[in-house]
PDB file of N, CA and C in Angstrom:
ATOM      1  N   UNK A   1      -4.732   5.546 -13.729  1.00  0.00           N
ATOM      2  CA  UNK A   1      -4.117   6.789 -13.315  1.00  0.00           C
ATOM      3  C   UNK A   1      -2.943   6.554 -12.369  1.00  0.00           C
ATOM      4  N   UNK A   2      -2.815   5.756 -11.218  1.00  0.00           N
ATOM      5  CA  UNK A   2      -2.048   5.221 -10.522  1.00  0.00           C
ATOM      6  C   UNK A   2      -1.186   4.226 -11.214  1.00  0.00           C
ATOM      7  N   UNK A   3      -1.281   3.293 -11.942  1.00  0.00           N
ATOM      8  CA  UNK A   3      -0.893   2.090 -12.452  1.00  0.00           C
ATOM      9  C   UNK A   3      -0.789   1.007 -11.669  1.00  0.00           C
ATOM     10  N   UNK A   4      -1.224   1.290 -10.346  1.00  0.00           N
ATOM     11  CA  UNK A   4      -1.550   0.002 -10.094  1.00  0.00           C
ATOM     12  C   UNK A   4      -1.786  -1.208 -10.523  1.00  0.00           C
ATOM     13  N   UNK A   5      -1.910  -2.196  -9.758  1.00  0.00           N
ATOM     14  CA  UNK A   5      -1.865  -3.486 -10.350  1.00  0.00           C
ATOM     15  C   UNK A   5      -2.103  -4.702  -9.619  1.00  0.00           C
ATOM     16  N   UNK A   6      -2.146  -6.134  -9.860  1.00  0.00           N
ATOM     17  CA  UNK A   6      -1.898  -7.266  -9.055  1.00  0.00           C
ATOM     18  C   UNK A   6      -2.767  -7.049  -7.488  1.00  0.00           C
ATOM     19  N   UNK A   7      -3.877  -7.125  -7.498  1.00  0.00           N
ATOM     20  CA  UNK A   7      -4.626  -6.647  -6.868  1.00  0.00           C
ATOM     21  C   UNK A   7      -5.361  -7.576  -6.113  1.00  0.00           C
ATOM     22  N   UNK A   8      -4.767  -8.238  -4.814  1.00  0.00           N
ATOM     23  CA  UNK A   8      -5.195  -9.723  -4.174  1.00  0.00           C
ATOM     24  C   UNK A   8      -5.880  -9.332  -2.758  1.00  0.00           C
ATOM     25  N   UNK A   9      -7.428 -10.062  -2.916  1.00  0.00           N
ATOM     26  CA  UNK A   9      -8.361 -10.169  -1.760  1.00  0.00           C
ATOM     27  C   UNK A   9      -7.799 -11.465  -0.294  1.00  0.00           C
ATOM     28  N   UNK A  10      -7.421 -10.156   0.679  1.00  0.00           N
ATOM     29  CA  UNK A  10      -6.865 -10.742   1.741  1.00  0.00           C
ATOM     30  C   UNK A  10      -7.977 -10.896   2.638  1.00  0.00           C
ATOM     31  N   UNK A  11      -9.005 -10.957   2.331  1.00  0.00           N
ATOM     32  CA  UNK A  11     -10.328 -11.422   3.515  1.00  0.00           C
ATOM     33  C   UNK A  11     -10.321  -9.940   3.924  1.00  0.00           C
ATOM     34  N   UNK A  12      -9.868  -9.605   4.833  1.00  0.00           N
ATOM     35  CA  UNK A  12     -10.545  -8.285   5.696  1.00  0.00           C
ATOM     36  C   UNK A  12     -10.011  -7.044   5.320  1.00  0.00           C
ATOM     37  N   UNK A  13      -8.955  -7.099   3.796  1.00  0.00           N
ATOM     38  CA  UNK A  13      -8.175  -6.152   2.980  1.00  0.00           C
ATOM     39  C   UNK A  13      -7.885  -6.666   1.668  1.00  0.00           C
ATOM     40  N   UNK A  14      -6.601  -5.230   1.523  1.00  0.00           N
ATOM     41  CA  UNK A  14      -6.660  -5.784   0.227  1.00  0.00           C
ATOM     42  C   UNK A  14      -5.584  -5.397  -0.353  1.00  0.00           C
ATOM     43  N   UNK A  15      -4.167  -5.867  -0.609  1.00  0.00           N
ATOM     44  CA  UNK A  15      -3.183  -6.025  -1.489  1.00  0.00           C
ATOM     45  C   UNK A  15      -2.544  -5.912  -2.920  1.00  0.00           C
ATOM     46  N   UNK A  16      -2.147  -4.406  -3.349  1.00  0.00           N
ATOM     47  CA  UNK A  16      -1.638  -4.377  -4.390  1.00  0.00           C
ATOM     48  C   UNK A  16      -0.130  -3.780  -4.803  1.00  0.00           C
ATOM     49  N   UNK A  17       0.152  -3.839  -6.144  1.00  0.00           N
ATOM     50  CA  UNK A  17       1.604  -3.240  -6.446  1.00  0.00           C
ATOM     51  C   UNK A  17       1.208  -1.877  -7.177  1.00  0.00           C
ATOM     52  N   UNK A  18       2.183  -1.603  -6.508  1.00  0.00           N
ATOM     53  CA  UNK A  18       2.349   0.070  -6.708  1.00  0.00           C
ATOM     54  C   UNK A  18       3.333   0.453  -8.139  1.00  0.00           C
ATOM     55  N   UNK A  19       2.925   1.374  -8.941  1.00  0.00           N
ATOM     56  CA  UNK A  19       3.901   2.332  -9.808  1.00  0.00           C
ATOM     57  C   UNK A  19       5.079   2.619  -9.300  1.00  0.00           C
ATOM     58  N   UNK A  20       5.735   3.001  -9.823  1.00  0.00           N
ATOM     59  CA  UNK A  20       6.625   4.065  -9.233  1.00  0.00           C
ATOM     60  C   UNK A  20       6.252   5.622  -9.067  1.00  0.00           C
ATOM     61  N   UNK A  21       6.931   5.501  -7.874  1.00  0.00           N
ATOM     62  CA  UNK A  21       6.407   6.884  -6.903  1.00  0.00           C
ATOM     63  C   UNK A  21       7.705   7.360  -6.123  1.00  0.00           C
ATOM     64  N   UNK A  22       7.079   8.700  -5.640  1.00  0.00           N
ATOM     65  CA  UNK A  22       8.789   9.875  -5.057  1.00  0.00           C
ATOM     66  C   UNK A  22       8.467   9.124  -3.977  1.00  0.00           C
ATOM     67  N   UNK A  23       8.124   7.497  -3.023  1.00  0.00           N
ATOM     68  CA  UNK A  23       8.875   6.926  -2.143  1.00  0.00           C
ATOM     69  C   UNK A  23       9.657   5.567  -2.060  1.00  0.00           C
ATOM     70  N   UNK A  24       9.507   5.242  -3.198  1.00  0.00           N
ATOM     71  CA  UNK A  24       9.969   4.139  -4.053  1.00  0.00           C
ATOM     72  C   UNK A  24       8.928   2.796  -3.089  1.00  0.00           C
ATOM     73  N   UNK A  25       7.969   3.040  -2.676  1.00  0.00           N
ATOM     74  CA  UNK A  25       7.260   1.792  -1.797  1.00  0.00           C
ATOM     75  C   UNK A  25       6.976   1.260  -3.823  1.00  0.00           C
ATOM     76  N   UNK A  26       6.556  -0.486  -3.399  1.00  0.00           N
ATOM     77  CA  UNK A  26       6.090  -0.957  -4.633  1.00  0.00           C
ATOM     78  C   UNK A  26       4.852  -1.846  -4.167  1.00  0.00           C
ATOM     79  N   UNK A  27       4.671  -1.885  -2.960  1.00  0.00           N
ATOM     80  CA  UNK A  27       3.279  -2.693  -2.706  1.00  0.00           C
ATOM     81  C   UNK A  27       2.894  -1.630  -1.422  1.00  0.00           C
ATOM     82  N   UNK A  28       1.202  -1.827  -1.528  1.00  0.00           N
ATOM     83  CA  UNK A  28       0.413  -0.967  -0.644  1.00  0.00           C
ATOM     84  C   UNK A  28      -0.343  -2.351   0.151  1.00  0.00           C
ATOM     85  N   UNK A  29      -1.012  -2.379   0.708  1.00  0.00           N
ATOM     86  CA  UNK A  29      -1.657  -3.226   2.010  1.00  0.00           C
ATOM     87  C   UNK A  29      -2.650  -2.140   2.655  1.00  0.00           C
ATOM     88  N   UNK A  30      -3.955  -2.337   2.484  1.00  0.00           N
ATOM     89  CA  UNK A  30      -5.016  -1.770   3.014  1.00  0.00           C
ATOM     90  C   UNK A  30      -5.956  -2.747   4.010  1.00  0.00           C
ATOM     91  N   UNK A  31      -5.971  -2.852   5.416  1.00  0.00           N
ATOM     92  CA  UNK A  31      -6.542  -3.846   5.964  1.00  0.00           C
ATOM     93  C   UNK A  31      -7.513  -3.498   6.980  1.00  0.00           C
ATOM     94  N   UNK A  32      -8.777  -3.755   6.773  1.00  0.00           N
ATOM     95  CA  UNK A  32      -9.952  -3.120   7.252  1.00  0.00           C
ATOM     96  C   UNK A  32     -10.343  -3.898   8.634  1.00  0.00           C
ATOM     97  N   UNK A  33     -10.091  -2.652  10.095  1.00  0.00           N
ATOM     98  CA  UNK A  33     -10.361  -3.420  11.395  1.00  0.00           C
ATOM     99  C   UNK A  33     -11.727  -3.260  11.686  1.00  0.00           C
ATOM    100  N   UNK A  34     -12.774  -4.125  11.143  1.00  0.00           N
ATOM    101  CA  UNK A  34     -14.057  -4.471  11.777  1.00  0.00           C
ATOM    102  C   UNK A  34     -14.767  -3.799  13.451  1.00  0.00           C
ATOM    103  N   UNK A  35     -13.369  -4.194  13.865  1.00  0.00           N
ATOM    104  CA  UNK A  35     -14.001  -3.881  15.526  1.00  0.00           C
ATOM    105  C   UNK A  35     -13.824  -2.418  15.586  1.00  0.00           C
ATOM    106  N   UNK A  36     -13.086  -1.303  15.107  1.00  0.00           N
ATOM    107  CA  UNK A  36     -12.903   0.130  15.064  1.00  0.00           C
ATOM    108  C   UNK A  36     -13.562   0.819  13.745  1.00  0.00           C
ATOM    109  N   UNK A  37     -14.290   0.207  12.841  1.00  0.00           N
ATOM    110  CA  UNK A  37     -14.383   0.970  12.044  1.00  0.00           C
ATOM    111  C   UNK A  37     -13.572   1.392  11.100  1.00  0.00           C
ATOM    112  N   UNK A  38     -12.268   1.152  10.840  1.00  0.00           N
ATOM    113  CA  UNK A  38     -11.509   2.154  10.195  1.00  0.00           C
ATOM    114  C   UNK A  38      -9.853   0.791   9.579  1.00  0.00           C
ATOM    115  N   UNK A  39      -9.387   1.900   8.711  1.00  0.00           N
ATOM    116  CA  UNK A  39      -8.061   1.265   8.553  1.00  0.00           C
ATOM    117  C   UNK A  39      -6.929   1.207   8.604  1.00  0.00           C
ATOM    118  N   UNK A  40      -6.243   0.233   7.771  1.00  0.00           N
ATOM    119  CA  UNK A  40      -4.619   0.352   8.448  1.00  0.00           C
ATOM    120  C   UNK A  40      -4.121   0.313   6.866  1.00  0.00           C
ATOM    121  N   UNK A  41      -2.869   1.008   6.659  1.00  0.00           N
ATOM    122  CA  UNK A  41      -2.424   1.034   5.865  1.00  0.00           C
ATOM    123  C   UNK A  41      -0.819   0.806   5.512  1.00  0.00           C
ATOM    124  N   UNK A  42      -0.207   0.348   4.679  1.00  0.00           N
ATOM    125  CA  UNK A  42       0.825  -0.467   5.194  1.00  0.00           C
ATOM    126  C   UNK A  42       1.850   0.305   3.848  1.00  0.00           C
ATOM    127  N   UNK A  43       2.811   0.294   3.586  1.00  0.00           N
ATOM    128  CA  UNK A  43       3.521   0.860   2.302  1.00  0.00           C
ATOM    129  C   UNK A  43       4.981   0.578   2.419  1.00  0.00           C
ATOM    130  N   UNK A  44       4.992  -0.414   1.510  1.00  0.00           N
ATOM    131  CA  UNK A  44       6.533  -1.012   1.620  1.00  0.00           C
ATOM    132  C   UNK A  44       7.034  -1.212   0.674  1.00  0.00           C
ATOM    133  N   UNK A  45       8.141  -1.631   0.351  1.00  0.00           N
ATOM    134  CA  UNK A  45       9.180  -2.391  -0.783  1.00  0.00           C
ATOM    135  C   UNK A  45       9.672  -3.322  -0.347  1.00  0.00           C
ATOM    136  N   UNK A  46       9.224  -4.512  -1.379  1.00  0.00           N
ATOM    137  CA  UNK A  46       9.819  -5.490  -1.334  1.00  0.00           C
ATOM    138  C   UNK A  46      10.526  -5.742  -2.801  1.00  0.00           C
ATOM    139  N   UNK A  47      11.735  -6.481  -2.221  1.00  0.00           N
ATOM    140  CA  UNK A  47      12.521  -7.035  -3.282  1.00  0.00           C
ATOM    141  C   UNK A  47      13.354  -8.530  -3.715  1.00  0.00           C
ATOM    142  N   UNK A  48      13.703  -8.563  -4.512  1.00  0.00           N
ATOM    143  CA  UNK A  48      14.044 -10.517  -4.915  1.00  0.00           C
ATOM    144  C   UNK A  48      14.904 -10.489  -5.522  1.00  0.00           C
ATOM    145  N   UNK A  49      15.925 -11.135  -4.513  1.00  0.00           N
ATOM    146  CA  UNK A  49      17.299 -11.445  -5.162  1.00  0.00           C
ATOM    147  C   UNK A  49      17.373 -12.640  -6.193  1.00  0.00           C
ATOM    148  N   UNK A  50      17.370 -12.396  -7.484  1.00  0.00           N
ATOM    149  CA  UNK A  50      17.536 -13.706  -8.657  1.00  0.00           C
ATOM    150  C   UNK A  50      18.722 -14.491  -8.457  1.00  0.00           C
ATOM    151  N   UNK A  51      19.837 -14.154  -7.427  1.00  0.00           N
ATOM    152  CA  UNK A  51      21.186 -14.538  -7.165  1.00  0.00           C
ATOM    153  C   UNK A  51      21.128 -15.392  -6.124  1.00  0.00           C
ATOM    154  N   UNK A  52      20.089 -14.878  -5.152  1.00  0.00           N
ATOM    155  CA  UNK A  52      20.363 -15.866  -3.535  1.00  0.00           C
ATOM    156  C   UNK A  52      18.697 -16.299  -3.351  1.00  0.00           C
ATOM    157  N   UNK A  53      17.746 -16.033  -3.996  1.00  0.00           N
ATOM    158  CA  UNK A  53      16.663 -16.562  -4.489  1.00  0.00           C
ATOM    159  C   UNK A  53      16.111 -15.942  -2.735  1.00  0.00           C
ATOM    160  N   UNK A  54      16.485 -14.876  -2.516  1.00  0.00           N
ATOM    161  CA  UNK A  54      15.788 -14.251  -1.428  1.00  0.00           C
ATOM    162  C   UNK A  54      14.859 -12.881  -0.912  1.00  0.00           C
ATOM    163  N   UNK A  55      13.463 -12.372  -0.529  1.00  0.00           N
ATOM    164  CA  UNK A  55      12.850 -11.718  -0.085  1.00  0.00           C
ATOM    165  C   UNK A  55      12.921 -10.932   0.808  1.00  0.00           C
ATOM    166  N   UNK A  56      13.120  -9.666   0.276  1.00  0.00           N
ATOM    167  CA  UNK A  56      13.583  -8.612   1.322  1.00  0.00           C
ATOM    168  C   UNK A  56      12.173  -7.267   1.932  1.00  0.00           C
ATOM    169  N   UNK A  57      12.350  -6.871   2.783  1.00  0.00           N
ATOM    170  CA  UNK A  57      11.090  -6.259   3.096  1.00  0.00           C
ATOM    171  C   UNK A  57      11.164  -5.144   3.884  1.00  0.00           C
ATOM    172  N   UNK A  58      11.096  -4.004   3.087  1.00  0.00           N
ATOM    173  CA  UNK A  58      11.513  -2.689   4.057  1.00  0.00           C
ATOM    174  C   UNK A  58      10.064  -1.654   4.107  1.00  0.00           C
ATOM    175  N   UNK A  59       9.943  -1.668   4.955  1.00  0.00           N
ATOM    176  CA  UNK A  59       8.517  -0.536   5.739  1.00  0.00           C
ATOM    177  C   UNK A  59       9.126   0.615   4.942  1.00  0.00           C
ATOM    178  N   UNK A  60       8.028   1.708   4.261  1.00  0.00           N
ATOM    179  CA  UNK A  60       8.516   2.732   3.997  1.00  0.00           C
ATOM    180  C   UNK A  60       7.073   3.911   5.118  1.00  0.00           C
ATOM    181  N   UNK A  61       6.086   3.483   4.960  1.00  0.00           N
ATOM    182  CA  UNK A  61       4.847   3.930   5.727  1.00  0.00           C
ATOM    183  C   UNK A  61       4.436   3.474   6.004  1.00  0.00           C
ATOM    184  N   UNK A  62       3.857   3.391   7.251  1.00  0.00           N
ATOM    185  CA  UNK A  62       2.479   3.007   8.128  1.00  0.00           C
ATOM    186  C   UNK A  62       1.826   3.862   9.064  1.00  0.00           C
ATOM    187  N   UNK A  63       0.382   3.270   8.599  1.00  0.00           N
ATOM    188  CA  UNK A  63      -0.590   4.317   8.864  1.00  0.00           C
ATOM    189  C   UNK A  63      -1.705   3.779   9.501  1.00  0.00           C
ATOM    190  N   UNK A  64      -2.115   3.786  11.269  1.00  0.00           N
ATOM    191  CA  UNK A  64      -3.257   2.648  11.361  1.00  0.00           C
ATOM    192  C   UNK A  64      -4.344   4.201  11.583  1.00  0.00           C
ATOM    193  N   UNK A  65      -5.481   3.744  12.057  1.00  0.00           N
ATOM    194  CA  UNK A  65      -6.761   4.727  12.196  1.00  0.00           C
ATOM    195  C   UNK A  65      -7.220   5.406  11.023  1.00  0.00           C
ATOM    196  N   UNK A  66      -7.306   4.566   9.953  1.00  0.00           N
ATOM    197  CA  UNK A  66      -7.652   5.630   8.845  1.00  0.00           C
ATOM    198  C   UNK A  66      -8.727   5.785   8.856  1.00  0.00           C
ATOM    199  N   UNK A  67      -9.885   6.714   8.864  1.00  0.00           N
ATOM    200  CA  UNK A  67     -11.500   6.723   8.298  1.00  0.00           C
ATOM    201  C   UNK A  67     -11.213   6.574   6.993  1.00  0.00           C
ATOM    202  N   UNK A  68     -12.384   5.859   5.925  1.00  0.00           N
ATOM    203  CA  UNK A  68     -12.699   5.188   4.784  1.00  0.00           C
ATOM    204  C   UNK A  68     -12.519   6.991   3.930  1.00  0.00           C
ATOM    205  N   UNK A  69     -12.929   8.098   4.280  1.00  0.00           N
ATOM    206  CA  UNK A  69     -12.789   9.405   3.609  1.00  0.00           C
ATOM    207  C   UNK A  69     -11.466   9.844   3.164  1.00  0.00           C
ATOM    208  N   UNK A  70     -10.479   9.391   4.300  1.00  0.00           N
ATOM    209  CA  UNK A  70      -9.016   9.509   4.490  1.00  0.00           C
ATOM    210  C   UNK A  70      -8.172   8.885   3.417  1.00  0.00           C
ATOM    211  N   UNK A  71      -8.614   7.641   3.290  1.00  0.00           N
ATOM    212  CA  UNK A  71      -7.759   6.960   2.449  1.00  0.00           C
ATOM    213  C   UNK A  71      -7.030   7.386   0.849  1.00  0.00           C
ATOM    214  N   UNK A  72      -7.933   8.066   0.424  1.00  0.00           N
ATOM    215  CA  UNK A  72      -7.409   8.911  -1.037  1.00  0.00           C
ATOM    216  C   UNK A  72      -6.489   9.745  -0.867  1.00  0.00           C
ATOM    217  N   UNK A  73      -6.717  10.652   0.080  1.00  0.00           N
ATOM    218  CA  UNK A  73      -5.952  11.673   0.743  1.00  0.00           C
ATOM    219  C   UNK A  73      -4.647  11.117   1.218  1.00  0.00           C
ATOM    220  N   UNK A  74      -4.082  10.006   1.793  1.00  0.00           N
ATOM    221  CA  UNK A  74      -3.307   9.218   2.716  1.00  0.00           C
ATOM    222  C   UNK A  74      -2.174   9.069   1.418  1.00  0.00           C
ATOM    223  N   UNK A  75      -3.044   7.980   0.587  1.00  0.00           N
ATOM    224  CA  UNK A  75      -2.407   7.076  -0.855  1.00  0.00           C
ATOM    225  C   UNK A  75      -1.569   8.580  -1.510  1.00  0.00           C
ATOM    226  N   UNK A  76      -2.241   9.768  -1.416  1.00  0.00           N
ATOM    227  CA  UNK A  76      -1.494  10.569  -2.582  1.00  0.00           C
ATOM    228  C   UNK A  76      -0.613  11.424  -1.535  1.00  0.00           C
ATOM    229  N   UNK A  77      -0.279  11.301  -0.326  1.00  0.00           N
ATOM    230  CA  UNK A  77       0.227  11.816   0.566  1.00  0.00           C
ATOM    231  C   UNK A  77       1.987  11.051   0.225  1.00  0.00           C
ATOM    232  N   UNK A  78       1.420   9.878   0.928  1.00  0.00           N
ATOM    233  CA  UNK A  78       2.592   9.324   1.159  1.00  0.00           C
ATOM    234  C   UNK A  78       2.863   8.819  -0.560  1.00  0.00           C
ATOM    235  N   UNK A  79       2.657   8.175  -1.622  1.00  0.00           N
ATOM    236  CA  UNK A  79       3.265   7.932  -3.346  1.00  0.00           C
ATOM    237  C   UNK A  79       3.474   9.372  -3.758  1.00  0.00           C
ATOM    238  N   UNK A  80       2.206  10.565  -4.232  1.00  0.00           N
ATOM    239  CA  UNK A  80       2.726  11.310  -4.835  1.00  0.00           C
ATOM    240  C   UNK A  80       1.633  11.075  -5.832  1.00  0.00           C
ATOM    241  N   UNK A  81       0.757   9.790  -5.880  1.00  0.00           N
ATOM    242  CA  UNK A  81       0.061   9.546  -6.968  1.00  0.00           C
ATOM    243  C   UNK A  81      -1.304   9.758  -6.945  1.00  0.00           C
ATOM    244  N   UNK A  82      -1.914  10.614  -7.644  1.00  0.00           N
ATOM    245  CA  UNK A  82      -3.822  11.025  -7.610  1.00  0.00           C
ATOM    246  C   UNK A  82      -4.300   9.926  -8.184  1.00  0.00           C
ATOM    247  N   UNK A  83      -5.487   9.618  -7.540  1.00  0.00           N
ATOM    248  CA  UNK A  83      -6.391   8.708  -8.120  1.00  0.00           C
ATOM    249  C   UNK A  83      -7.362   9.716  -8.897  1.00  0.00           C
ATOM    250  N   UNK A  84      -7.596  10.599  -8.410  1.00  0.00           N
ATOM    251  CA  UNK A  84      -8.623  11.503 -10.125  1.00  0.00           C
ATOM    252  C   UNK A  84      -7.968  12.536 -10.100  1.00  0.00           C
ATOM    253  N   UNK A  85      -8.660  13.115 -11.238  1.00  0.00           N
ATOM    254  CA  UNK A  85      -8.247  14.426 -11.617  1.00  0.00           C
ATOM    255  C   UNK A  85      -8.635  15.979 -10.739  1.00  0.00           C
TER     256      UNK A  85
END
């Protein structure tokens, strides 16, 4: 439903690429703080120059204190994109 994708276990989160969405972010970052309970959420674009073979990295959202209820709500806030119907 999202099209998500590329979906990599960062130990205490968890890392994927995004569809296209009305904020043009293409990777999400969900990283779970143990000591609070709750999470952080990260929403950026990154991009790769095939010309200068270089990595660029622009914040589009961030979001720390999330409760685990929040997070669906958050994801279709800031993309635009529902996870159900």
């Amino acid at each position: 439903m999202t099209g998500s994708k590329d979906f990599i276990d960062m130990g205490n989160g968890l890392r994927m690429s995004l569809a296209r969405n009305k904020t043009s972010a293409n990777r999400l970052d969900i990283i779970y703080d143990a000591g609070l309970d709750l999470y952080n959420m990260r929403f950026y674009r990154k991009t790769f120059s095939k010309k200068t073979f270089e990595c660029k990295t622009k914040d589009i959202a961030t979001h720390d204190g999330i409760y685990c209820d929040m997070l669906e709500e958050m994801f279709t806030m800031v993309t635009g994109l529902y996870t159900r119907f």
